[in-house]
PDB file of N, CA and C in Angstrom:
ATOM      1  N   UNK A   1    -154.404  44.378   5.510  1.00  0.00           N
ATOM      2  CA  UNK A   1    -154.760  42.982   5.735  1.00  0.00           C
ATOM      3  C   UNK A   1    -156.115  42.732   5.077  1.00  0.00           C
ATOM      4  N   UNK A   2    -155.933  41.769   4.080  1.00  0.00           N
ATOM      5  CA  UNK A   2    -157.325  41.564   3.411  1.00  0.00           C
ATOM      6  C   UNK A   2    -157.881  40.255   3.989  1.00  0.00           C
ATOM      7  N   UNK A   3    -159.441  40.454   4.278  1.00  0.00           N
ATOM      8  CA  UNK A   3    -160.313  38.801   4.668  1.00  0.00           C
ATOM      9  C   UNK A   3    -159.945  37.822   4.104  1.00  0.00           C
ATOM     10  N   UNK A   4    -160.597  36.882   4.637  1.00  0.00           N
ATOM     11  CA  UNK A   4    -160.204  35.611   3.732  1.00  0.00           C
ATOM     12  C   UNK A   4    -161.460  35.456   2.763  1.00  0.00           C
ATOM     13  N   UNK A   5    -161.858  34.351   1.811  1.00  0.00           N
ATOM     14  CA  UNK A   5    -161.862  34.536   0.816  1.00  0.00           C
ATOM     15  C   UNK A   5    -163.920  34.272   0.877  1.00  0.00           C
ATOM     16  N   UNK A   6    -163.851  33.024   2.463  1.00  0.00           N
ATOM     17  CA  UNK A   6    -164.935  33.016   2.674  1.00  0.00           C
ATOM     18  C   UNK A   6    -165.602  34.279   3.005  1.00  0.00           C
ATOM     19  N   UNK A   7    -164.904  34.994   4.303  1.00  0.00           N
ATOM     20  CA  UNK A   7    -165.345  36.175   4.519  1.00  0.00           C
ATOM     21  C   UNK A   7    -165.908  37.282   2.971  1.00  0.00           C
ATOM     22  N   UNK A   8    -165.251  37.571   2.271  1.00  0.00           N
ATOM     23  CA  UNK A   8    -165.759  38.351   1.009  1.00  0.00           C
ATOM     24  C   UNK A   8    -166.654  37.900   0.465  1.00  0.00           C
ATOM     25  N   UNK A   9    -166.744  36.261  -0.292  1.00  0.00           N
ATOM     26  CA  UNK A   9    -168.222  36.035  -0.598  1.00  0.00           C
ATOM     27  C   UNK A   9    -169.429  36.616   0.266  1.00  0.00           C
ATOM     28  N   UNK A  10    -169.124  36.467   1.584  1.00  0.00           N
ATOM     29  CA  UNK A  10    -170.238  36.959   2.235  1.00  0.00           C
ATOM     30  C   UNK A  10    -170.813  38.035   2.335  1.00  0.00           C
ATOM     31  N   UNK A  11    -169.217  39.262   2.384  1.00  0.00           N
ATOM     32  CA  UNK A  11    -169.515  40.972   2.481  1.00  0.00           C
ATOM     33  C   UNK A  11    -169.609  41.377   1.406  1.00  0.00           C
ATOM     34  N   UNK A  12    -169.285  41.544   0.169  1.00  0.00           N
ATOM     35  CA  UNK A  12    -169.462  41.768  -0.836  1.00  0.00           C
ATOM     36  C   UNK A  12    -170.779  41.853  -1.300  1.00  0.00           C
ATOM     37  N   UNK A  13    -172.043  40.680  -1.592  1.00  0.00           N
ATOM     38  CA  UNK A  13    -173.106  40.871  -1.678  1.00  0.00           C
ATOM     39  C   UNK A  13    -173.354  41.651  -0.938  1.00  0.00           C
ATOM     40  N   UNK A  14    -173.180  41.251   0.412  1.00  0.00           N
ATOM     41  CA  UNK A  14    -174.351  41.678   1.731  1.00  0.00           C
ATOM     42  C   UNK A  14    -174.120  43.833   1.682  1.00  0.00           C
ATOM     43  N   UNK A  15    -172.671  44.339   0.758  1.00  0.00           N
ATOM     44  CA  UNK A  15    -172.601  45.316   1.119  1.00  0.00           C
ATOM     45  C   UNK A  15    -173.440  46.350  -0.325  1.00  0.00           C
ATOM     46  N   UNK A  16    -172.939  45.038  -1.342  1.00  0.00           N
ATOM     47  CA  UNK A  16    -173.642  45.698  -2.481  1.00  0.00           C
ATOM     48  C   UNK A  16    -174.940  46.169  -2.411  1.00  0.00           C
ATOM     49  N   UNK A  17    -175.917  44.810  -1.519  1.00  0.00           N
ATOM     50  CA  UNK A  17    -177.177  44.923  -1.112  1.00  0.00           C
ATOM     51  C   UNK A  17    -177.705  45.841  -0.476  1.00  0.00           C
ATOM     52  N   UNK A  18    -176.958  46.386   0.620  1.00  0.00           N
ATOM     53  CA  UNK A  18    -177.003  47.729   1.292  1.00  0.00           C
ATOM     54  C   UNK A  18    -177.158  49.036   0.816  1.00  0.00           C
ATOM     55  N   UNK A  19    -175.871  49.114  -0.387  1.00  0.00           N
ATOM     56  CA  UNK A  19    -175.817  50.086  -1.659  1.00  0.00           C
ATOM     57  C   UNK A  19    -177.051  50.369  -2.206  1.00  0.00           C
ATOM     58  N   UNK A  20    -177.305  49.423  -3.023  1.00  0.00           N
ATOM     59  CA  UNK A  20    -178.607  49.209  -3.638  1.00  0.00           C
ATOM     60  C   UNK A  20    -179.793  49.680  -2.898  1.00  0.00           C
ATOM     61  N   UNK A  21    -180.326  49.497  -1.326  1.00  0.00           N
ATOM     62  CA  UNK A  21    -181.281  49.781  -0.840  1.00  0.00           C
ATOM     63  C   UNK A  21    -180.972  50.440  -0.301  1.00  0.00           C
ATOM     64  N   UNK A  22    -180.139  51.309  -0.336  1.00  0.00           N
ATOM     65  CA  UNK A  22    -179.422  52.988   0.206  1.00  0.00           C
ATOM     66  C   UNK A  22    -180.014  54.000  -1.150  1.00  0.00           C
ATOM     67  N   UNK A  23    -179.422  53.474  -2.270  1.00  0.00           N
ATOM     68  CA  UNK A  23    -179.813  53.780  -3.310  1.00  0.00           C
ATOM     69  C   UNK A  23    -181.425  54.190  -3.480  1.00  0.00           C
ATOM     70  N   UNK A  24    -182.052  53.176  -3.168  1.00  0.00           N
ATOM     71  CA  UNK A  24    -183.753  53.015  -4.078  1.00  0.00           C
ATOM     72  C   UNK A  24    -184.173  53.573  -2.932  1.00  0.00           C
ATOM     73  N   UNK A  25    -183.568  53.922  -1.556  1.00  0.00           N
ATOM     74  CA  UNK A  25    -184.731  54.885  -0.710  1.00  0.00           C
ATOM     75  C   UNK A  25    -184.350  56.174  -0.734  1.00  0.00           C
ATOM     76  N   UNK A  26    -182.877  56.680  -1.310  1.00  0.00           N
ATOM     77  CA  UNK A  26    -182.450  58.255  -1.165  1.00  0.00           C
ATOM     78  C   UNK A  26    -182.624  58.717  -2.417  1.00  0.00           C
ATOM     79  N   UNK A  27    -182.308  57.778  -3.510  1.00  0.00           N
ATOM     80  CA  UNK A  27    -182.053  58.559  -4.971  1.00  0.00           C
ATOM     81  C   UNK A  27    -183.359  58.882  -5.311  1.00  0.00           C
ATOM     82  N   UNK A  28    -183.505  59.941  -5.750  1.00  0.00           N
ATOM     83  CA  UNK A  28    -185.026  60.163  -6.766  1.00  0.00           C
ATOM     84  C   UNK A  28    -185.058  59.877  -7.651  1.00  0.00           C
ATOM     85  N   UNK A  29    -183.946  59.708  -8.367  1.00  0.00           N
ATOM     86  CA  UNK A  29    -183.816  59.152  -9.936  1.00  0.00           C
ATOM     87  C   UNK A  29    -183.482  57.716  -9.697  1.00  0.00           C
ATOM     88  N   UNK A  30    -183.810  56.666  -8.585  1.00  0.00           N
ATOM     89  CA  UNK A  30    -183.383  55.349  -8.875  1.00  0.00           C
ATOM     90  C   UNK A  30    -183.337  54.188  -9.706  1.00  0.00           C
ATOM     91  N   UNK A  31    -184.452  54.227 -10.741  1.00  0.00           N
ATOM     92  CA  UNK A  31    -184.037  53.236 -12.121  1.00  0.00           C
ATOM     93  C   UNK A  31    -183.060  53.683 -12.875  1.00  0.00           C
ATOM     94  N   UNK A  32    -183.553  54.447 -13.374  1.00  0.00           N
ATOM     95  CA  UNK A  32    -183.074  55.585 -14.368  1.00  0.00           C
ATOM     96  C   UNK A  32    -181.143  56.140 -13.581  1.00  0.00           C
ATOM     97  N   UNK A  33    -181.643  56.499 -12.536  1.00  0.00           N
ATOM     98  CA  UNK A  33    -180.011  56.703 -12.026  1.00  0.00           C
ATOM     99  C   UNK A  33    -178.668  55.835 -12.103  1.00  0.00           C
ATOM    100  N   UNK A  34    -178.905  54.424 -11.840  1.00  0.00           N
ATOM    101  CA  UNK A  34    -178.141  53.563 -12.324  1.00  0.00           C
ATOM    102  C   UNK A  34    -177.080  53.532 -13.310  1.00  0.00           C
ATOM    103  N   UNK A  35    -177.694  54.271 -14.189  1.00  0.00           N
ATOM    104  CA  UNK A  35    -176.802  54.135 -15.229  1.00  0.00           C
ATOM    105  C   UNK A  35    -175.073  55.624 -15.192  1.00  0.00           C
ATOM    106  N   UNK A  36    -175.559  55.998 -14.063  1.00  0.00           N
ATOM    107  CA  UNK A  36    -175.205  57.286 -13.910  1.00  0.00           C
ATOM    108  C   UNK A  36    -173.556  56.706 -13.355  1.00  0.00           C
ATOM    109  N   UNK A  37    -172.438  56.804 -13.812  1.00  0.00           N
ATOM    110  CA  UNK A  37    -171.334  56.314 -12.804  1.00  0.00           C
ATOM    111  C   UNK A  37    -171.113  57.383 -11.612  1.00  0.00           C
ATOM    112  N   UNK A  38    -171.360  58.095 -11.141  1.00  0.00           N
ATOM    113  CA  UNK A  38    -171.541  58.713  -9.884  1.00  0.00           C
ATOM    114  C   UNK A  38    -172.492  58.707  -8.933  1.00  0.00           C
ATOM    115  N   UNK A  39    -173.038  57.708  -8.914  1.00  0.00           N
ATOM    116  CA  UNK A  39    -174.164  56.905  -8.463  1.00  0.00           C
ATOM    117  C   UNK A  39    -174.019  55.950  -6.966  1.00  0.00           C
ATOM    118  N   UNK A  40    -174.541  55.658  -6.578  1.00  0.00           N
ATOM    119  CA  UNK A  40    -173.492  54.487  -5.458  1.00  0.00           C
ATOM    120  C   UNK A  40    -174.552  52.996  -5.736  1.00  0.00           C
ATOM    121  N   UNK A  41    -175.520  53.188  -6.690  1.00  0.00           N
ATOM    122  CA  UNK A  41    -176.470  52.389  -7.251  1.00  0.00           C
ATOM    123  C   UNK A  41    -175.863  51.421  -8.353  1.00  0.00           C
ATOM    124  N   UNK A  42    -175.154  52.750  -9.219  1.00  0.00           N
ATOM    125  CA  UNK A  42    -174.541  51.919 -10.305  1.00  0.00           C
ATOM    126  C   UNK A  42    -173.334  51.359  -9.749  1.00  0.00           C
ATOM    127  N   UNK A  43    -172.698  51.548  -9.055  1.00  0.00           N
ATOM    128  CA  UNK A  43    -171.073  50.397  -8.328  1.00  0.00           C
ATOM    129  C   UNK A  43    -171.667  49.477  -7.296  1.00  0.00           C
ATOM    130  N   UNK A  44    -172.963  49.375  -6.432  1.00  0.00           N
ATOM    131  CA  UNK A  44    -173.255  47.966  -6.141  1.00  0.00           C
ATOM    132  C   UNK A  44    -173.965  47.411  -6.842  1.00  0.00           C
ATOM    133  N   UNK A  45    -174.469  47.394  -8.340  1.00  0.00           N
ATOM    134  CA  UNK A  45    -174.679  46.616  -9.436  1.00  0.00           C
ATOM    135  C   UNK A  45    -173.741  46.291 -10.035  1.00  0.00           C
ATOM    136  N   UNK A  46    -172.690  46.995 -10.160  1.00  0.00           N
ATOM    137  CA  UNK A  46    -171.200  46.586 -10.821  1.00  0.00           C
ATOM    138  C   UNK A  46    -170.247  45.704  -9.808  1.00  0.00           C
ATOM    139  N   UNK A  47    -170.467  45.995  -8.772  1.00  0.00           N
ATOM    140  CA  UNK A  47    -169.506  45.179  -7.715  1.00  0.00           C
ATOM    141  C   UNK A  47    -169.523  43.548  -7.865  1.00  0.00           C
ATOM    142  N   UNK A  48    -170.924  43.258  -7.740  1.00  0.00           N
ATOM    143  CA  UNK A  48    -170.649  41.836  -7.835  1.00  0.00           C
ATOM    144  C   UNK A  48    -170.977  41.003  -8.733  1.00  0.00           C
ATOM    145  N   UNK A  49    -171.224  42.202 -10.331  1.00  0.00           N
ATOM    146  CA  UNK A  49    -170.461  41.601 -11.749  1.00  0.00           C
ATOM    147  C   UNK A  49    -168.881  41.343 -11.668  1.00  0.00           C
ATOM    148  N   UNK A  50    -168.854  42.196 -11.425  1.00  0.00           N
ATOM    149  CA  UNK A  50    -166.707  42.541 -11.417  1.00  0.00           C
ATOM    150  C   UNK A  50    -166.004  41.186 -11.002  1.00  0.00           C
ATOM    151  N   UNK A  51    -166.560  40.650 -10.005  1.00  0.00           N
ATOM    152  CA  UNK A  51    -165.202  39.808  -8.987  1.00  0.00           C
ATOM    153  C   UNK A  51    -165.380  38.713  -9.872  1.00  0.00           C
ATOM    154  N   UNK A  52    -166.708  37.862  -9.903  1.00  0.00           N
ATOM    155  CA  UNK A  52    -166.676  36.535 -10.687  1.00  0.00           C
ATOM    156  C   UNK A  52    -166.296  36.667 -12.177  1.00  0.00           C
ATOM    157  N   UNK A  53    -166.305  37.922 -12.819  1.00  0.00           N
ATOM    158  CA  UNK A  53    -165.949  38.099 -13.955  1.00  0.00           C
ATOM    159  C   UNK A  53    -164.504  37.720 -14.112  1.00  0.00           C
ATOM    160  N   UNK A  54    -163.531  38.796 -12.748  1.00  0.00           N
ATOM    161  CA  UNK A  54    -162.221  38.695 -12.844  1.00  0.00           C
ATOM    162  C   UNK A  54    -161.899  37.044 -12.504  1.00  0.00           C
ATOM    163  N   UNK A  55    -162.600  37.177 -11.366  1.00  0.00           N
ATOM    164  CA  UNK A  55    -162.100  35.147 -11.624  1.00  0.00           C
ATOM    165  C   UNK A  55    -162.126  34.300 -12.083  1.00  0.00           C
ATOM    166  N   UNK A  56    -163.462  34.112 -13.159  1.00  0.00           N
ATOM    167  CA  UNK A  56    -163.592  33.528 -14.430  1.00  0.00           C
ATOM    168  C   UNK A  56    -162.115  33.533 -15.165  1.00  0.00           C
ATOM    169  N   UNK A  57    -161.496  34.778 -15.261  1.00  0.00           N
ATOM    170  CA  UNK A  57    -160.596  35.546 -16.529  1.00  0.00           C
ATOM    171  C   UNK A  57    -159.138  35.200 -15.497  1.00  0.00           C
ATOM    172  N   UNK A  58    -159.162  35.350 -14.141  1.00  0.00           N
ATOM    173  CA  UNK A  58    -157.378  35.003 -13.571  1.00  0.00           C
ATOM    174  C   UNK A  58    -157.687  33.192 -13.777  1.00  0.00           C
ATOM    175  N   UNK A  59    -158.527  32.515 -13.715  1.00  0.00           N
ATOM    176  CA  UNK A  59    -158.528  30.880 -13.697  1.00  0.00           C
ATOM    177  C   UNK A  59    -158.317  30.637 -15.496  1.00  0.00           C
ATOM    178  N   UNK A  60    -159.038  31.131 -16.481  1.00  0.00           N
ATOM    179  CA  UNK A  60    -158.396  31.082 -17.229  1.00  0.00           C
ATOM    180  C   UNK A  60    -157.132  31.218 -17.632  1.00  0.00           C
ATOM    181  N   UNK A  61    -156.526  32.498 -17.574  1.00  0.00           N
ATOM    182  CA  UNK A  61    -155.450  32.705 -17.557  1.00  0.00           C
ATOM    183  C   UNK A  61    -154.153  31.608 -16.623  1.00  0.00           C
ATOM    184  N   UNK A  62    -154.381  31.163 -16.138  1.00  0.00           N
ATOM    185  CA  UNK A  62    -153.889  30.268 -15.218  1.00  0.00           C
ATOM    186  C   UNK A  62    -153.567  28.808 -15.882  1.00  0.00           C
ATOM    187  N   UNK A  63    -154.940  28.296 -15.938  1.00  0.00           N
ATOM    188  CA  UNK A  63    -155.309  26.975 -16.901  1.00  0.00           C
ATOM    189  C   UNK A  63    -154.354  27.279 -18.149  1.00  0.00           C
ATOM    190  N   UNK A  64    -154.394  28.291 -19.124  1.00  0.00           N
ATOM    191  CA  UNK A  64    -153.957  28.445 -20.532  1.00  0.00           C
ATOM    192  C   UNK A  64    -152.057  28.312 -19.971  1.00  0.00           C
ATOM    193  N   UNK A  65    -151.557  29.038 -19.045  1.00  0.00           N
ATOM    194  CA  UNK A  65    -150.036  28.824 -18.665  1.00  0.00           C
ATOM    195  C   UNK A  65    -149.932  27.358 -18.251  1.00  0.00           C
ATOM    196  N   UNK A  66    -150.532  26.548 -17.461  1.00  0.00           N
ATOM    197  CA  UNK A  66    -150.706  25.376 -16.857  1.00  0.00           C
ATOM    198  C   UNK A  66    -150.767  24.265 -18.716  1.00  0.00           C
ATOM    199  N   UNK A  67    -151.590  24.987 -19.304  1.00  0.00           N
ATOM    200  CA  UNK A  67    -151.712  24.028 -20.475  1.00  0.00           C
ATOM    201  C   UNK A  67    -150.531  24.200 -21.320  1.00  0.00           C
ATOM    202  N   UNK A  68    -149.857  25.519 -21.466  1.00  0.00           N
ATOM    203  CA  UNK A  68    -149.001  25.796 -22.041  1.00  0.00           C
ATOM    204  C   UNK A  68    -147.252  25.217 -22.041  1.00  0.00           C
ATOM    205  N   UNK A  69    -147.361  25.187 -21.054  1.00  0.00           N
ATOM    206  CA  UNK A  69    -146.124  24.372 -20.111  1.00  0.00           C
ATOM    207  C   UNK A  69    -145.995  22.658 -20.219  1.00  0.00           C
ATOM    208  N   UNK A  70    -146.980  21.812 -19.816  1.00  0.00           N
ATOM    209  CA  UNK A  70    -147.539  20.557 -19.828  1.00  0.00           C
ATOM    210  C   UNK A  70    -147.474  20.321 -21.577  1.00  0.00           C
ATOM    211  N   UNK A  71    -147.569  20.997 -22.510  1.00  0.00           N
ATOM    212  CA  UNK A  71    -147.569  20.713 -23.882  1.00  0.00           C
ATOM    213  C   UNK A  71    -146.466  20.259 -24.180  1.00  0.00           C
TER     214      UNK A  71
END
């Protein structure tokens, strides 16, 4: 069972944020570590690139069938 949609805007940051300051008080390498994909620094910097990216790209995709059809 997945949240609803309000619920995720909310957890999503709030968990990335957590990540991140989990990150910058345990990692010793925390700038510099980031870049590391085994990191838990670098996936809540990537987390909440990812979602608006994908939704940018499923609303496109959407619009272009919607335009495609209507032609």
């Amino acid at each position: 069972v997945l949240p609803s949609l309000p619920t995720l805007t909310v957890l999503v940051p709030l968990l990335s944020l957590a990540g991140l300051f989990y990150a910058a008080t345990v990692d010793e390498t925390f700038p510099q570590g980031c870049t590391s994909t085994n990191s838990l620094c670098f996936y809540s910097l990537l987390l909440p690139i990812t979602i608006p990216v994908y939704v940018f790209f499923h609303l496109w995709t959407w619009m272009g069938i919607k335009l495609f059809r209507h032609n």
